[in-house]
Protein backbone atom coordinates (compact mmCIF):
# COMPACT_ATOMS: atom_id res chain seq x y z
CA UNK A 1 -179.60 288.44 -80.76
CA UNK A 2 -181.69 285.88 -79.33
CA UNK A 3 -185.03 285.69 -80.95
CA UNK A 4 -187.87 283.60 -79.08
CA UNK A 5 -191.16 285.08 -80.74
CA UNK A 6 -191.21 288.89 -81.32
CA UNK A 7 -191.91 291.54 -84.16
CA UNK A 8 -189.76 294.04 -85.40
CA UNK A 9 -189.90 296.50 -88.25
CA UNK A 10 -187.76 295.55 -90.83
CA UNK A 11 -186.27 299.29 -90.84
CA UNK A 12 -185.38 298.75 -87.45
CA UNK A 13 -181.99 297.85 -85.94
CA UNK A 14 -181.37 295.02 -83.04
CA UNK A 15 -177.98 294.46 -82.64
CA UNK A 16 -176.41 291.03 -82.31
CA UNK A 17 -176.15 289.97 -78.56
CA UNK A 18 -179.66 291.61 -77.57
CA UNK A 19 -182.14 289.90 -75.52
CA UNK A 20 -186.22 289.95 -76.73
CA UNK A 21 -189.05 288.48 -74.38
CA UNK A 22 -191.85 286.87 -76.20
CA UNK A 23 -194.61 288.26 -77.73
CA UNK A 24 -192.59 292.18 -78.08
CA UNK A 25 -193.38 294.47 -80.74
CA UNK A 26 -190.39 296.94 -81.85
CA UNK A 27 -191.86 299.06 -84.47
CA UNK A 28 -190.30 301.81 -86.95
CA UNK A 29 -186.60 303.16 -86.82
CA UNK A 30 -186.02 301.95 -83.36
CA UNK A 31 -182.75 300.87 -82.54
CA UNK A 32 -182.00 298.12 -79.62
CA UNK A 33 -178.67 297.39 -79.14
CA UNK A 34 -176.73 293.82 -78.01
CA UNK A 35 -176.39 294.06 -74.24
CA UNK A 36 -179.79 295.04 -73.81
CA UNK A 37 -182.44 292.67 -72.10
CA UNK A 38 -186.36 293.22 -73.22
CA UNK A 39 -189.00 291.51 -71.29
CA UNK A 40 -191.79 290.04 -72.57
CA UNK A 41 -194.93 291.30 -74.05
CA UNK A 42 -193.16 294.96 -74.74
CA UNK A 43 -194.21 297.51 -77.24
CA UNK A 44 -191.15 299.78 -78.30
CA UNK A 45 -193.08 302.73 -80.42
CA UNK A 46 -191.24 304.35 -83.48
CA UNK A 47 -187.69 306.09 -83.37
CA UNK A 48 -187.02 303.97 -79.82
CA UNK A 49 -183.28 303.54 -79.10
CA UNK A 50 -181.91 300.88 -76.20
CA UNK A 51 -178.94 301.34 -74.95
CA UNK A 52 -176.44 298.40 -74.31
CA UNK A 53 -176.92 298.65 -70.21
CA UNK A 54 -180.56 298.27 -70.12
CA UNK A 55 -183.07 296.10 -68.32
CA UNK A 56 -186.64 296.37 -69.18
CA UNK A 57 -189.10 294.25 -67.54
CA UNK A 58 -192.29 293.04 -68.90
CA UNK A 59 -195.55 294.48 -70.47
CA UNK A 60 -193.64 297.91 -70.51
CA UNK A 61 -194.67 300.70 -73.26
CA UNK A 62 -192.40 303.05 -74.61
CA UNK A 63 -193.86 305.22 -76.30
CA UNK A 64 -192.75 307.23 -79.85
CA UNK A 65 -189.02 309.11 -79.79
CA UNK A 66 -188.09 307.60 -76.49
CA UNK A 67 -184.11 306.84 -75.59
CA UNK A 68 -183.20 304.35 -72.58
CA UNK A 69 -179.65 305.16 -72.01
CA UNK A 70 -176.89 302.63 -70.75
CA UNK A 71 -177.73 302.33 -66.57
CA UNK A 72 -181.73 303.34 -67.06
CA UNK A 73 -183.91 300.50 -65.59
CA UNK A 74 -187.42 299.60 -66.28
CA UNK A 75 -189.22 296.93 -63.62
CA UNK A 76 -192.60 295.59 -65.61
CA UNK A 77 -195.61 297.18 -65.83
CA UNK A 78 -193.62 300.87 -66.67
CA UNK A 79 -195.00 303.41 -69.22
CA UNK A 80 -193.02 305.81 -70.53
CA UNK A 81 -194.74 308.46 -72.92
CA UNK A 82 -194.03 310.36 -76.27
CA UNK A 83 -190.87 311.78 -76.08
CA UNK A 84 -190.04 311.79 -72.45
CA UNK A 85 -186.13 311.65 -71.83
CA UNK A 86 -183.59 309.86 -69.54
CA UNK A 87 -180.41 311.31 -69.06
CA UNK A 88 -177.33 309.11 -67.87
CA UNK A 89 -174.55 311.57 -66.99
CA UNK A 90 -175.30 314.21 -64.19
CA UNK A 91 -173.06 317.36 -65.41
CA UNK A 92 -172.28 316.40 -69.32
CA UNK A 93 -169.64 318.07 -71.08
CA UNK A 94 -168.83 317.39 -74.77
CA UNK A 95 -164.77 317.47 -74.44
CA UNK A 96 -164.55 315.23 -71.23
CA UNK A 97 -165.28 311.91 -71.18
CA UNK A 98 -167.56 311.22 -68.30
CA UNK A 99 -168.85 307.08 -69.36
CA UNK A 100 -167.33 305.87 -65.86
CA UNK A 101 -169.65 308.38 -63.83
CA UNK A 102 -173.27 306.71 -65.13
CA UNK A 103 -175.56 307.29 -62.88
CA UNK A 104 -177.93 304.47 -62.14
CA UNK A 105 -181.84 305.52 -62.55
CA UNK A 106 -184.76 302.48 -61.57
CA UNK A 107 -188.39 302.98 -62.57
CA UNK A 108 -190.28 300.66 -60.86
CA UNK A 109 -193.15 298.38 -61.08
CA UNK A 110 -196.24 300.15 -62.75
CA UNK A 111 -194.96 303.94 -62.73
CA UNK A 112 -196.10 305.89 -65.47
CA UNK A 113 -193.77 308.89 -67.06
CA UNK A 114 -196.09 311.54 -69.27
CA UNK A 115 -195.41 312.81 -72.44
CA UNK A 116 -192.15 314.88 -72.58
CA UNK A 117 -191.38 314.68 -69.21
CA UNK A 118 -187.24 314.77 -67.99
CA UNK A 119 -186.31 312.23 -65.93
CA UNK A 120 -182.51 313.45 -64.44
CA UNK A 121 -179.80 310.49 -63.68
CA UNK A 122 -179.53 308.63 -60.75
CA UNK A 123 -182.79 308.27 -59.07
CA UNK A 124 -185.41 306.63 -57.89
CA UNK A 125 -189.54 306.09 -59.34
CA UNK A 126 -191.42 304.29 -56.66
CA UNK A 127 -194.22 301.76 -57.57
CA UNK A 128 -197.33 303.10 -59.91
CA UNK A 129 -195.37 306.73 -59.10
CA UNK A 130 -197.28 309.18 -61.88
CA UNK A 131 -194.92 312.09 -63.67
CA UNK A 132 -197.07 314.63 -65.10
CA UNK A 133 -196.56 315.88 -68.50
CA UNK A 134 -193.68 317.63 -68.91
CA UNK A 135 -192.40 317.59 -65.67
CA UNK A 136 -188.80 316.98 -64.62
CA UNK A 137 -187.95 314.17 -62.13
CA UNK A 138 -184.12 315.41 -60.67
CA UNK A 139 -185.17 313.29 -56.61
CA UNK A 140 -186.52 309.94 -55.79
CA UNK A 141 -189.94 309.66 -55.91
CA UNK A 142 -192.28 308.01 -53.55
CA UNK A 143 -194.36 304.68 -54.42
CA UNK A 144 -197.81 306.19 -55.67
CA UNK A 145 -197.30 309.87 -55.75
CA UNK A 146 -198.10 312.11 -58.18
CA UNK A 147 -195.72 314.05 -59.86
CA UNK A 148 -195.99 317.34 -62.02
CA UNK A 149 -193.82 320.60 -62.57
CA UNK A 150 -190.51 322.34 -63.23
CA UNK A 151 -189.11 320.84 -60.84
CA UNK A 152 -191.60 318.05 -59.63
CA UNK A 153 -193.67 318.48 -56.89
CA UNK A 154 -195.94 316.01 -55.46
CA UNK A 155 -199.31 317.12 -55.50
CA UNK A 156 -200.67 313.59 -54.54
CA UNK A 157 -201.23 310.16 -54.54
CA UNK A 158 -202.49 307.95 -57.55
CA UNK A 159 -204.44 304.46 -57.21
CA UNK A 160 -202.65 301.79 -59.19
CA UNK A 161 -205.12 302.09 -61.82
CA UNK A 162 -203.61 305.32 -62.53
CA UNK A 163 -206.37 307.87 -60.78
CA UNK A 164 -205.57 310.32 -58.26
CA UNK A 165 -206.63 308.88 -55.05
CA UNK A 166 -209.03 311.24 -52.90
CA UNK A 167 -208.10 311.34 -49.39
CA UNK A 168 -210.15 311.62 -45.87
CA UNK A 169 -207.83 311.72 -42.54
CA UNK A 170 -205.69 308.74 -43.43
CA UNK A 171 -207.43 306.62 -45.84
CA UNK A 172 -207.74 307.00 -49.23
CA UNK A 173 -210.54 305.62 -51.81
CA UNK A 174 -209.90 305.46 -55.90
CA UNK A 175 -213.26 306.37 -57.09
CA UNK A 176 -212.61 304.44 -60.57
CA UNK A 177 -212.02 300.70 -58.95
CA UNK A 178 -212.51 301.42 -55.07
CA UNK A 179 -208.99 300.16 -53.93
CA UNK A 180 -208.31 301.07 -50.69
CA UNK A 181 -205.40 303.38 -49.77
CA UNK A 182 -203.47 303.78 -46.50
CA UNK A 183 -201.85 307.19 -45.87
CA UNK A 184 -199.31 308.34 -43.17
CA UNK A 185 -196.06 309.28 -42.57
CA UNK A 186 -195.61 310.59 -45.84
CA UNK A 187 -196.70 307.19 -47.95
CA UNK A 188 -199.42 305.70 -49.13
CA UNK A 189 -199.88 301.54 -49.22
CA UNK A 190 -202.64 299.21 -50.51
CA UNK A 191 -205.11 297.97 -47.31
């Protein structure tokens, strides 16, 4: 383990070998273990595991009962809320063995995944992407859209600040800090 300047619990677990950014906080019954690398100024909530392939950028909040599986990947700025999953393996089966068939999954800079929401192997969350409550992610999703639903749907697109944006022909305003949105072609990008 190398320790810089973090907190943890002292009923939580952080295996030898595992990498801490300054100024983390790992609280309660969370479990980290030694391949994984933890950016700085983190907040792992209680009953957190991290798995041995796992990246996680910095400033990102994991919220309460959360598990980042081995080839899950977290650019800064992510939040990921209570009890939302990650799944690693596409078509699990208990009697085969199926560790060699991870499939990679990225969140990216500033997304935000809601409370229970299901977030199925191998894709794709674009840049300050929102998931919905309870949805489940099983496609890529664009940079800025907003997610919700059984499967997801887009329904969309979210200011970086995290409100929907309101949209007239193909510019969009966010009404909470006025950042201006272009949208066409199916995306949506800062002015």
């Amino acid at each position: 383990m190398t320790k810089i300047n973090f907190q943890v619990h002292p009923s939580s677990i952080i295996d030898e070998g595992a990498t801490i950014g300054n100024e983390t906080k790992i609280w309660h019954f969370s479990h980290v273990c030694g391949g994984a690398v933890i950016g700085e100024k983190c907040s792992l909530g209680q009953n957190v595991f991290i798995g041995n392939d796992v990246i996680i950028g910095n400033n990102v909040k994991i919220q309460n009962n959360v598990s980042v599986y081995d080839a899950v990947y977290l650019e800064d700025d992510v939040f990921c809320g209570p009890s939302m999953v990650f799944t690693n393996v596409y078509n699990p089966r208990s009697h085969i063995i199926r560790k060699h068939e991870y499939r990679k999954t990225l969140v990216k800079r500033g997304a935000t995944i809601g409370a229970n929401a299901t977030v199925v192997c191998g894709v794709t969350i674009g840049e300050y992407a929102f998931i919905g409550a309870g949805s489940v992610i099983n496609k890529d999703v664009k940079p800025y859209a907003m997610m919700v639903g059984v499967p997801a749907r887009q329904i969309g697109w979210v200011c970086s600040c995290g409100v929907k944006l309101v949209a007239t022909a193909e510019v969009a305003c966010c009404e909470s800090c006025g950042k201006m949105y272009r949208i066409e072609n199916g995306s949506c990008n800062p002015l």
